[in-house]
C-alpha atoms as a PDB file:
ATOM      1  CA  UNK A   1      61.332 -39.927   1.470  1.00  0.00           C
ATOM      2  CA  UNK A   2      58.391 -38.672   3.821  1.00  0.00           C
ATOM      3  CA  UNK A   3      58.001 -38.676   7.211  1.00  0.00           C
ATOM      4  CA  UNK A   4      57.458 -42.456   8.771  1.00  0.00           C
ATOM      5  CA  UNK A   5      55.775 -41.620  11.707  1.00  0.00           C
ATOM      6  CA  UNK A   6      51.870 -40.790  11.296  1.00  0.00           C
ATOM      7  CA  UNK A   7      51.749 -37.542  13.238  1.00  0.00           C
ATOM      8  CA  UNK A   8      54.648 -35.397  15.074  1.00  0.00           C
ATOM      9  CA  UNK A   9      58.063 -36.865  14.417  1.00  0.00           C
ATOM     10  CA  UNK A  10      59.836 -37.955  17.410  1.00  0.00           C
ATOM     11  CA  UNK A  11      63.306 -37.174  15.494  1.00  0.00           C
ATOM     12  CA  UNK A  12      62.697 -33.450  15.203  1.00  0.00           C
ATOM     13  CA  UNK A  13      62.743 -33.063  18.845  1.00  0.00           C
ATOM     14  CA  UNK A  14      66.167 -33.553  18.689  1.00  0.00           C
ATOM     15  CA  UNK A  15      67.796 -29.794  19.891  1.00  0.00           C
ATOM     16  CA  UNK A  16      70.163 -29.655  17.298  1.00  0.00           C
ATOM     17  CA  UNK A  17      67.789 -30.038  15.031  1.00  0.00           C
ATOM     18  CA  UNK A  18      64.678 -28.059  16.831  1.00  0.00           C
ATOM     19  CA  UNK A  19      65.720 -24.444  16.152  1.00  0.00           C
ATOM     20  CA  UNK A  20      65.541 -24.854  12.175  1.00  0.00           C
ATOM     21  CA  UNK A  21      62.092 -26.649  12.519  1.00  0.00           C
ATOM     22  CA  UNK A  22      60.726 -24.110  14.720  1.00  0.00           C
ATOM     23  CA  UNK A  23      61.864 -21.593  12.452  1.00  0.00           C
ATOM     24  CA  UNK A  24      60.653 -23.168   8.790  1.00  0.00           C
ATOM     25  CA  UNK A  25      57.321 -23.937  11.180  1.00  0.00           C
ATOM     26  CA  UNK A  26      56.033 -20.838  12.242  1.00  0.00           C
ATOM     27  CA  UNK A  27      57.076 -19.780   8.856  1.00  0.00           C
ATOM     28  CA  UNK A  28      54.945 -22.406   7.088  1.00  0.00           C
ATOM     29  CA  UNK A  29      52.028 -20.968   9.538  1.00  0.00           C
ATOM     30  CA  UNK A  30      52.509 -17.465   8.500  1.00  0.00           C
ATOM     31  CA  UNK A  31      52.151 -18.471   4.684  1.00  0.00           C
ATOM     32  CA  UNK A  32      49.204 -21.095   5.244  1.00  0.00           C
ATOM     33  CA  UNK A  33      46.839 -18.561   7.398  1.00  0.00           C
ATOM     34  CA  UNK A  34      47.676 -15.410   5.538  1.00  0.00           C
ATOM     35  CA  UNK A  35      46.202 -16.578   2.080  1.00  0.00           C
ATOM     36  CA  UNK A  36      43.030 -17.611   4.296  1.00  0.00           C
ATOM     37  CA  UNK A  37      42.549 -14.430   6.048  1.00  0.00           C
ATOM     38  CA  UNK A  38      40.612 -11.142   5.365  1.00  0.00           C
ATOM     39  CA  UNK A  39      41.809  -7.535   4.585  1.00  0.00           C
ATOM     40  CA  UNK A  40      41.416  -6.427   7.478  1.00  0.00           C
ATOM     41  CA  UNK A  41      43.941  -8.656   9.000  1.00  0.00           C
ATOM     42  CA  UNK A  42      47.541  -8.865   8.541  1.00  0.00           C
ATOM     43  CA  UNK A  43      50.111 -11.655   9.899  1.00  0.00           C
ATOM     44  CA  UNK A  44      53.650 -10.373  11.552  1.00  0.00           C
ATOM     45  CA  UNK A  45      56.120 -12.454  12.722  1.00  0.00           C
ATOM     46  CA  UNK A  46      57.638 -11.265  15.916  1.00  0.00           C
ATOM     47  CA  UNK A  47      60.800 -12.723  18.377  1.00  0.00           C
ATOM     48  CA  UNK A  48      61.660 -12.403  21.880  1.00  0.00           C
ATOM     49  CA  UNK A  49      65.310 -11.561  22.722  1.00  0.00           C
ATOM     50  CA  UNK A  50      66.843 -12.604  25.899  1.00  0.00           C
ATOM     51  CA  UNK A  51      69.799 -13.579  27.706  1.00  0.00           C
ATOM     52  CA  UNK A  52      70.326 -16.907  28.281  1.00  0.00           C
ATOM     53  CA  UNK A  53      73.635 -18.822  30.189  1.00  0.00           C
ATOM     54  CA  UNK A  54      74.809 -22.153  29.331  1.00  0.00           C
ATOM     55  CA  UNK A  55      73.167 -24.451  31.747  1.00  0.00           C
ATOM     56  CA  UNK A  56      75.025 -26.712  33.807  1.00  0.00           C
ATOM     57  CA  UNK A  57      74.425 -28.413  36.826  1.00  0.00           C
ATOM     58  CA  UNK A  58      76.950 -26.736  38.755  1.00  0.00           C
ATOM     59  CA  UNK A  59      79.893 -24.264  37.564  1.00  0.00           C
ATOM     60  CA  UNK A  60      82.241 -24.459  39.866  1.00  0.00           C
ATOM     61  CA  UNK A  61      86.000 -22.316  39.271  1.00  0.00           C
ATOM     62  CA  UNK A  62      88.992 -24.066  41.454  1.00  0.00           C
ATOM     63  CA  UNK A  63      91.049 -21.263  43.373  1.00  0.00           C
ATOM     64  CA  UNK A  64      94.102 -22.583  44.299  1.00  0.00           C
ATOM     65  CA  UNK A  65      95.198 -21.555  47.836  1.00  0.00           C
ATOM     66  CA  UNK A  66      97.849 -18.560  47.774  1.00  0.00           C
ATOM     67  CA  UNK A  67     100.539 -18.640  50.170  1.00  0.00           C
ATOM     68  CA  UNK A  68     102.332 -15.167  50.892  1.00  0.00           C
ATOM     69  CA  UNK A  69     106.256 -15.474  51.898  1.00  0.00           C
ATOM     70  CA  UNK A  70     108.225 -12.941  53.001  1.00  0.00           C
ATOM     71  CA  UNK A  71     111.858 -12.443  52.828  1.00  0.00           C
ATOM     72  CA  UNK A  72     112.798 -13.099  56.315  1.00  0.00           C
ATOM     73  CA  UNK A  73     116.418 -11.411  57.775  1.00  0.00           C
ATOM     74  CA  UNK A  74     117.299 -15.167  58.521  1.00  0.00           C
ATOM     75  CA  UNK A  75     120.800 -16.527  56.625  1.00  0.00           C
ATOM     76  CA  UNK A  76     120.665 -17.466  53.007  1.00  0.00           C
ATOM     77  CA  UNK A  77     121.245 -20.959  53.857  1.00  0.00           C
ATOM     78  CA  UNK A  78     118.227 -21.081  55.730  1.00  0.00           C
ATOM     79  CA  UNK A  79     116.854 -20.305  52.784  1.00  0.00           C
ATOM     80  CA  UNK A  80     118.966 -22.603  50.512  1.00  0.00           C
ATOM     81  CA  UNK A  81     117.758 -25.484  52.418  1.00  0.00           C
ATOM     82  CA  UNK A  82     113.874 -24.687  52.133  1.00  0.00           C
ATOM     83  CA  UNK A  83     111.554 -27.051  50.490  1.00  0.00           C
ATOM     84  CA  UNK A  84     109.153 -25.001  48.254  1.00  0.00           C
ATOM     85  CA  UNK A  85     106.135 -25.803  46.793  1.00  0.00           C
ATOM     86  CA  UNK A  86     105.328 -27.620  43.556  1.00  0.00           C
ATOM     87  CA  UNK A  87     104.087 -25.044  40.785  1.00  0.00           C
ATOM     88  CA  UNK A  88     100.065 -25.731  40.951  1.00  0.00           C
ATOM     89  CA  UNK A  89      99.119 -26.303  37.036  1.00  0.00           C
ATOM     90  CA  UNK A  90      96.590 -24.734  35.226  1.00  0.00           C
ATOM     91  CA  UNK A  91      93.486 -26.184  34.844  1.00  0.00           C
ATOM     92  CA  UNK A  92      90.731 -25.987  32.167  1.00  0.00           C
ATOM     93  CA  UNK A  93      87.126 -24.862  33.838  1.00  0.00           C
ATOM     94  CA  UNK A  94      83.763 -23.742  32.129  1.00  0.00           C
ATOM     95  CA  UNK A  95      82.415 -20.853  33.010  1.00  0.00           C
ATOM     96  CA  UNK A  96      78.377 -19.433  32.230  1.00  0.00           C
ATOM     97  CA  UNK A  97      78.741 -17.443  29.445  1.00  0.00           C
ATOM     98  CA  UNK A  98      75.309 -15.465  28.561  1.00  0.00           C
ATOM     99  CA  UNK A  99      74.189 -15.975  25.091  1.00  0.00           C
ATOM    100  CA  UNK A 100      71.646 -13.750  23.311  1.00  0.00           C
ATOM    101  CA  UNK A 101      68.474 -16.726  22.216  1.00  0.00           C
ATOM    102  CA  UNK A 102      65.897 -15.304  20.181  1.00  0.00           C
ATOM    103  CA  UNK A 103      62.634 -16.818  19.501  1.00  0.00           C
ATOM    104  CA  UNK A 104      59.760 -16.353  16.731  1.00  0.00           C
ATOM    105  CA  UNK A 105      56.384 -16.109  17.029  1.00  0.00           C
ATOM    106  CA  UNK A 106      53.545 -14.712  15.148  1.00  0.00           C
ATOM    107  CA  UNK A 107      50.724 -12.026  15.949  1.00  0.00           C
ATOM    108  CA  UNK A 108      47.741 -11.630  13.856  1.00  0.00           C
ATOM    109  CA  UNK A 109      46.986  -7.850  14.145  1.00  0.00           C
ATOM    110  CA  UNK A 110      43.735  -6.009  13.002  1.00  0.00           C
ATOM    111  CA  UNK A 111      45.769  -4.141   9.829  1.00  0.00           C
ATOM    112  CA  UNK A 112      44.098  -0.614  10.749  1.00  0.00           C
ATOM    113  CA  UNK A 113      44.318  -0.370  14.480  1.00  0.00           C
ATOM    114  CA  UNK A 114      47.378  -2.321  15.074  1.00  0.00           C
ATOM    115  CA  UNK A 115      45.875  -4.294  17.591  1.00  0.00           C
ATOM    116  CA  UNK A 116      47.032  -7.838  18.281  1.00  0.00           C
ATOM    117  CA  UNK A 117      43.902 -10.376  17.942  1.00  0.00           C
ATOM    118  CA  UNK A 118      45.681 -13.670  18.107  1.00  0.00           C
ATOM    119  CA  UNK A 119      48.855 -14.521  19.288  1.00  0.00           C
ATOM    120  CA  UNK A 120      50.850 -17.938  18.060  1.00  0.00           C
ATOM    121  CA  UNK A 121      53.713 -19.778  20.076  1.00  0.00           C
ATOM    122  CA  UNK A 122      55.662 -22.997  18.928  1.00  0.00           C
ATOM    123  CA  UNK A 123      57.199 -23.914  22.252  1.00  0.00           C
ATOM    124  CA  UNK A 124      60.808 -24.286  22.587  1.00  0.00           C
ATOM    125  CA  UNK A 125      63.419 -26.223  24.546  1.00  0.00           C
ATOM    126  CA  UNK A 126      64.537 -23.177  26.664  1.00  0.00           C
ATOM    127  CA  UNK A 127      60.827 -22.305  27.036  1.00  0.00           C
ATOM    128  CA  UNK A 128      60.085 -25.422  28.742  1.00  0.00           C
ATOM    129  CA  UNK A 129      63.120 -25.996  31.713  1.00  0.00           C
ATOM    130  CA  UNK A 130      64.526 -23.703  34.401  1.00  0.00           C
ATOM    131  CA  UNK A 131      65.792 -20.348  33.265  1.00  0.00           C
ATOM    132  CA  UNK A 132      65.800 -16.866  31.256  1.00  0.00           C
ATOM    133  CA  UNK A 133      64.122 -19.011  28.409  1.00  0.00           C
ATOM    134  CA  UNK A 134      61.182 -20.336  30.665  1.00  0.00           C
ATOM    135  CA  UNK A 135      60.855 -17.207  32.999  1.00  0.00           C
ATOM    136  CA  UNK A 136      60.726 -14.158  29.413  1.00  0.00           C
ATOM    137  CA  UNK A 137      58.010 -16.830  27.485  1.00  0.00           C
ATOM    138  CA  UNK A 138      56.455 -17.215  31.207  1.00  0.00           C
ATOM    139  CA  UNK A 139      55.850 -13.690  31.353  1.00  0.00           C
ATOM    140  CA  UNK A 140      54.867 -13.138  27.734  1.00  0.00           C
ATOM    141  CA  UNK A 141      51.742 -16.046  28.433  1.00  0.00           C
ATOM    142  CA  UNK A 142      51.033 -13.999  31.792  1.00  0.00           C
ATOM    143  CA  UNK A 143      50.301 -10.930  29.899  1.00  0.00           C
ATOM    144  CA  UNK A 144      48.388 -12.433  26.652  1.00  0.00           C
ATOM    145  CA  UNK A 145      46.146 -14.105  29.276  1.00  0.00           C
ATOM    146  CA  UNK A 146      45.417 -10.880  31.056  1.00  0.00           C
ATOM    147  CA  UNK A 147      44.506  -9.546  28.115  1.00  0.00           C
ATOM    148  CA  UNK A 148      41.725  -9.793  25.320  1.00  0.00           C
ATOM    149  CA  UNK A 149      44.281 -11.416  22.811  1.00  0.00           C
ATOM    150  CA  UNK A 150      43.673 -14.763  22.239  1.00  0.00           C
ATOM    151  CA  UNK A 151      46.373 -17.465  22.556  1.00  0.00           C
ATOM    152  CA  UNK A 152      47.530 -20.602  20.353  1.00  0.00           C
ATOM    153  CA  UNK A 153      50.696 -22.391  21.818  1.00  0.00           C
ATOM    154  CA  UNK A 154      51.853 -25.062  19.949  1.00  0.00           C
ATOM    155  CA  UNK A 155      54.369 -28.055  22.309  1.00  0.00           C
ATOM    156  CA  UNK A 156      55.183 -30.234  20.016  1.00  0.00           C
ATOM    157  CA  UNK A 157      58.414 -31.505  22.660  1.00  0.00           C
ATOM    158  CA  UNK A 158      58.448 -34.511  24.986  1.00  0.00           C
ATOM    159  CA  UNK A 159      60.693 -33.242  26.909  1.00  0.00           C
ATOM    160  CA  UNK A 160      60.329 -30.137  29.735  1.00  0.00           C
ATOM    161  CA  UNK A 161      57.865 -29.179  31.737  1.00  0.00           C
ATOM    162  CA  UNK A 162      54.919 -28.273  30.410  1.00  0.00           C
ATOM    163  CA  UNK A 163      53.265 -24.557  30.389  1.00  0.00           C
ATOM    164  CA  UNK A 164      50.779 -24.666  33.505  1.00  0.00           C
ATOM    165  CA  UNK A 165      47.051 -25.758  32.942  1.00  0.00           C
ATOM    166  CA  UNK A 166      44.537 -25.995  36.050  1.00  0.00           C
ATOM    167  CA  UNK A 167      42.936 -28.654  36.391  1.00  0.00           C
ATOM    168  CA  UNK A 168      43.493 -32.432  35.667  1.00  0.00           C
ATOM    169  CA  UNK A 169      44.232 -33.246  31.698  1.00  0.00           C
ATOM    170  CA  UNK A 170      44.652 -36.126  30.077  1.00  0.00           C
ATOM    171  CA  UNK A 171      48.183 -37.923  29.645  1.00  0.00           C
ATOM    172  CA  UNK A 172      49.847 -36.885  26.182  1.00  0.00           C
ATOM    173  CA  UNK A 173      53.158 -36.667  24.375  1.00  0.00           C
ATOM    174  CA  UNK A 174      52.155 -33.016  22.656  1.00  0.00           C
ATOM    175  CA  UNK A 175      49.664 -30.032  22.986  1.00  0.00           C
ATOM    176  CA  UNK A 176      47.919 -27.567  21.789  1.00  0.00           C
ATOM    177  CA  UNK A 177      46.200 -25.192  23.377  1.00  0.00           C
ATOM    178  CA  UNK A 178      43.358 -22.464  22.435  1.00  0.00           C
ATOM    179  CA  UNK A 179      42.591 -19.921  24.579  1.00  0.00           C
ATOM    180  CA  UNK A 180      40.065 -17.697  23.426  1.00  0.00           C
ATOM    181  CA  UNK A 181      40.002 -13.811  25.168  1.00  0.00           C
ATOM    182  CA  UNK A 182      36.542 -13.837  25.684  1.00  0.00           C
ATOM    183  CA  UNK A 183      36.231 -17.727  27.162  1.00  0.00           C
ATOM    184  CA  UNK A 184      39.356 -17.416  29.882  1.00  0.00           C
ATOM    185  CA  UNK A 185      39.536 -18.999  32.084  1.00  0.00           C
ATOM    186  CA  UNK A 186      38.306 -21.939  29.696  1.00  0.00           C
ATOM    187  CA  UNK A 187      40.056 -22.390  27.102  1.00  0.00           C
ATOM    188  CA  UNK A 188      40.457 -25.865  24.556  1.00  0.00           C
ATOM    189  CA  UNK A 189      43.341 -28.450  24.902  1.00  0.00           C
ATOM    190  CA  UNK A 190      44.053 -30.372  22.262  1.00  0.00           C
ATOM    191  CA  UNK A 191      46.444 -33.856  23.622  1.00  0.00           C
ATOM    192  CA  UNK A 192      47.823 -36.095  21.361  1.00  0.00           C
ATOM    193  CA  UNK A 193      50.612 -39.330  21.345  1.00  0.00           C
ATOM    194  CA  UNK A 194      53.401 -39.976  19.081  1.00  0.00           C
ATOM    195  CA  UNK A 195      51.158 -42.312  17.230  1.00  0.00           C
ATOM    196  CA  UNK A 196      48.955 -40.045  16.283  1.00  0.00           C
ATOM    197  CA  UNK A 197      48.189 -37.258  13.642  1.00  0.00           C
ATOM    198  CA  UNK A 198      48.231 -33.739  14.901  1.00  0.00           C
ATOM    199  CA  UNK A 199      44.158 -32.382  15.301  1.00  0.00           C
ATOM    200  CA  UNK A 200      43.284 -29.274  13.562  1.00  0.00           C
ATOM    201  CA  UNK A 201      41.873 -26.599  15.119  1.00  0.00           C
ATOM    202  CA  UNK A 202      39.971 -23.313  14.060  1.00  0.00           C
ATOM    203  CA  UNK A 203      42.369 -19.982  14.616  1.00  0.00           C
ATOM    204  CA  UNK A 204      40.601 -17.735  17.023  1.00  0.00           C
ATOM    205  CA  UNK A 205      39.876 -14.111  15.655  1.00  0.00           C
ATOM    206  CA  UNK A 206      37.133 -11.245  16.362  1.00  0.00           C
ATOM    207  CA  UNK A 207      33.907 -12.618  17.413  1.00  0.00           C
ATOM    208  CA  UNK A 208      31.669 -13.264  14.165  1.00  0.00           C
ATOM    209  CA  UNK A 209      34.900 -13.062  11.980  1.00  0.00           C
ATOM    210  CA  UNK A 210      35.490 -16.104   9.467  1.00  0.00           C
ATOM    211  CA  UNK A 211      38.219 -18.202  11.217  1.00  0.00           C
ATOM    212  CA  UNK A 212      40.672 -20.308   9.411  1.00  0.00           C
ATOM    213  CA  UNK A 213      41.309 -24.301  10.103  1.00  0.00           C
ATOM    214  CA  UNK A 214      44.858 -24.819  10.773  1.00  0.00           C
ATOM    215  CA  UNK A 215      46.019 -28.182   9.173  1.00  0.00           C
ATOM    216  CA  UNK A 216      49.053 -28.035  11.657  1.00  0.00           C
ATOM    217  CA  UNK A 217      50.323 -32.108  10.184  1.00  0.00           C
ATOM    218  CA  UNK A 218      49.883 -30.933   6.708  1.00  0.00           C
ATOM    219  CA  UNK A 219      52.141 -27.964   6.993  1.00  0.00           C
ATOM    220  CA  UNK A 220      55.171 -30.040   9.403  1.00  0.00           C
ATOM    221  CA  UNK A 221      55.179 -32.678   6.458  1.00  0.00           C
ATOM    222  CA  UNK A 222      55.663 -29.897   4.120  1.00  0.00           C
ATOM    223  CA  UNK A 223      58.747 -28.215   6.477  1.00  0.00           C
ATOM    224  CA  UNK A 224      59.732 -32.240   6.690  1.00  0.00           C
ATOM    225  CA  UNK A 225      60.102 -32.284   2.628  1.00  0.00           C
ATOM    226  CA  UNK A 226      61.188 -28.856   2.218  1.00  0.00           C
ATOM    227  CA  UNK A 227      63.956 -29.420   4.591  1.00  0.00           C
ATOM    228  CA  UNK A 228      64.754 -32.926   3.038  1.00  0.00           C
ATOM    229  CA  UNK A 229      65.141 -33.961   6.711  1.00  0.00           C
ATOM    230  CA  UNK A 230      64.900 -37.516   5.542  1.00  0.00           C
ATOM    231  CA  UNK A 231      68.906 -36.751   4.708  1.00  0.00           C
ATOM    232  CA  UNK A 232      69.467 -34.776   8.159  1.00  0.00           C
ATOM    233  CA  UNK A 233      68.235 -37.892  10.569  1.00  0.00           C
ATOM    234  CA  UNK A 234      70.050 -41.303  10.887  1.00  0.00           C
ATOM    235  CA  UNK A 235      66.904 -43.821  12.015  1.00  0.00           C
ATOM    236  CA  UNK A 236      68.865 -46.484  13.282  1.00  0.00           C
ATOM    237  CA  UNK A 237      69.806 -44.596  16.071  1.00  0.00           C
ATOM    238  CA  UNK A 238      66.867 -43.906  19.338  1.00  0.00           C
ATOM    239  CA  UNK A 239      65.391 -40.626  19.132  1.00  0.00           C
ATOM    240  CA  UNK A 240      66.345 -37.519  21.323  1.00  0.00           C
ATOM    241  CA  UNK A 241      64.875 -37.172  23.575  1.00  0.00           C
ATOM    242  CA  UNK A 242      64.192 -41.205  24.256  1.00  0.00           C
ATOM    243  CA  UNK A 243      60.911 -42.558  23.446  1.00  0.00           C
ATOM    244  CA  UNK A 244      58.511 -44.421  26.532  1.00  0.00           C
ATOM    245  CA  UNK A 245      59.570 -48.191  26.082  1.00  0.00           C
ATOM    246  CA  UNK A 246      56.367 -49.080  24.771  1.00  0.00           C
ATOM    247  CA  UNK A 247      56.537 -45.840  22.275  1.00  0.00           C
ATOM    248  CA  UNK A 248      59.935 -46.937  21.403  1.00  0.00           C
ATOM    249  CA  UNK A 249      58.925 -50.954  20.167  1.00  0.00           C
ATOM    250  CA  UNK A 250      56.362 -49.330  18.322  1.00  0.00           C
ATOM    251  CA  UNK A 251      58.198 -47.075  16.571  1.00  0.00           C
ATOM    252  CA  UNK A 252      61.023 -49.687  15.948  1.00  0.00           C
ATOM    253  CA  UNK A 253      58.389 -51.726  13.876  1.00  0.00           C
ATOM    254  CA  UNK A 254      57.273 -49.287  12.081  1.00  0.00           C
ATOM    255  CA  UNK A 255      60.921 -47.902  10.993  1.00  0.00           C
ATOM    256  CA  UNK A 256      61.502 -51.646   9.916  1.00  0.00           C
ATOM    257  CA  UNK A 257      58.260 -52.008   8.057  1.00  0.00           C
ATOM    258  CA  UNK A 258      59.471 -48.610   5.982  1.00  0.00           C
ATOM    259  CA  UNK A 259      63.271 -49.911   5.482  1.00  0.00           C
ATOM    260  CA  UNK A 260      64.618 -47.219   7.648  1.00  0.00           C
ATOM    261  CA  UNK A 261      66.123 -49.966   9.743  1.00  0.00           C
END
């Protein structure tokens, strides 16, 4: 069964389900641009490695209190007639362990110099709250906009805090922004709402060079198929994260009107 909702599916968001989309996504990408690009192009897919901890609010580890006795020269019954201390139990605690995250992306490189032309990000999770995730993709945007590279990033998440944009933008659920290298600081934000269909957008290249149309909601219905997430997702239950209350009687009515509730 297809995807219900007419545009970005609320019920990928979901992080347990997020890292295989974002993988069969920028995969999908990779494919769909490559067959419309010239020779003198080539498409890599790339992934930042970092460190990340477990996030918690607070990680705190109890230390019990150690008391030091010493055997004293006073008579045994003295010590007979001591009362010691219960035995303090063990406790379980949780502690930040670092995990190694790694995250895709794709660079379109001119095939005989090497150089990267265009650089594509699907936002994460991790990229968009507090962290190692936020600060390595943080510094990755800082240099691709200090360069002559030009920049796609794809959010398709409700959730986080978005990547920084000067300036006052209009309210949306998703983005996608194109920042040309020879427009900065300008650059072209696409905003969109759960109820509707993802724009398409022309992928920057060279100046004068041919440049592809991305058909960004063809290609997640296709990962939406391929994936048969249609078994993966249980739509009687609210999406993850929550939709807006009037987002969420929407999309009730329109999972009833398809018989997914």
């Amino acid at each position: 069964m297809p995807s219900p909702f007419p545009g970005m599916n609320p019920y990928l968001e979901n992080p347990i389900r997020w890292s295989e989309v974002h993988h069969r996504l920028i995969t999908a990408i990779a494919i769909a641009i490559e067959s419309n690009l010239s020779l003198q192009y080539r498409v890599a897919i790339e992934k930042r490695i970092y460190l990340s901890e477990e996030e918690e609010e607070s990680v705190t580890v109890a230390i019990p209190d150690v008391s030091v006795y010493s055997q004293s020269s006073t008579s045994s019954q003295t010590r007979s007639t001591m009362t010691l201390p219960a035995q303090t139990e063990a406790v379980t605690v949780r502690l930040p362990v670092p995990e190694e995250m790694r995250e895709g992306y794709l660079e379109i490189r001119e095939e005989e110099t090497g150089y990267v032309v265009t650089a594509i990000e699907v936002i994460s999770p991790t990229n968009k709250r507090a962290g190692m995730g936020r600060d390595a993709y943080e510094r990755k945007r800082r240099e691709v906009l200090s360069s002559p590279t030009n920049l796609v990033e794809i959010d398709l998440l409700r959730g986080g805090k978005p990547m920084r944009i000067i300036g006052q933008i209009p309210p949306s659920d998703y983005r996608i922004l194109v920042a040309r290298g020879d427009r900065r600081p300008q650059a072209q934000l696409y905003a969109f709402s759960v109820r509707q269909e993802i724009p398409q957008f022309l992928l920057p290249l060279r100046s004068g060079d041919p440049e592809p149309l991305v058909d960004l909601q063809s290609l997640l219905i296709q990962v939406y198929n391929q994936a048969r997430f249609d078994m993966a997702i249980n739509y009687r239950l609210e999406s993850v994260p929550p939709l807006k209350s009037e987002d969420r009687i929407w999309a009730d009515a329109l999972l009833r009107e398809t018989g997914l509730r």
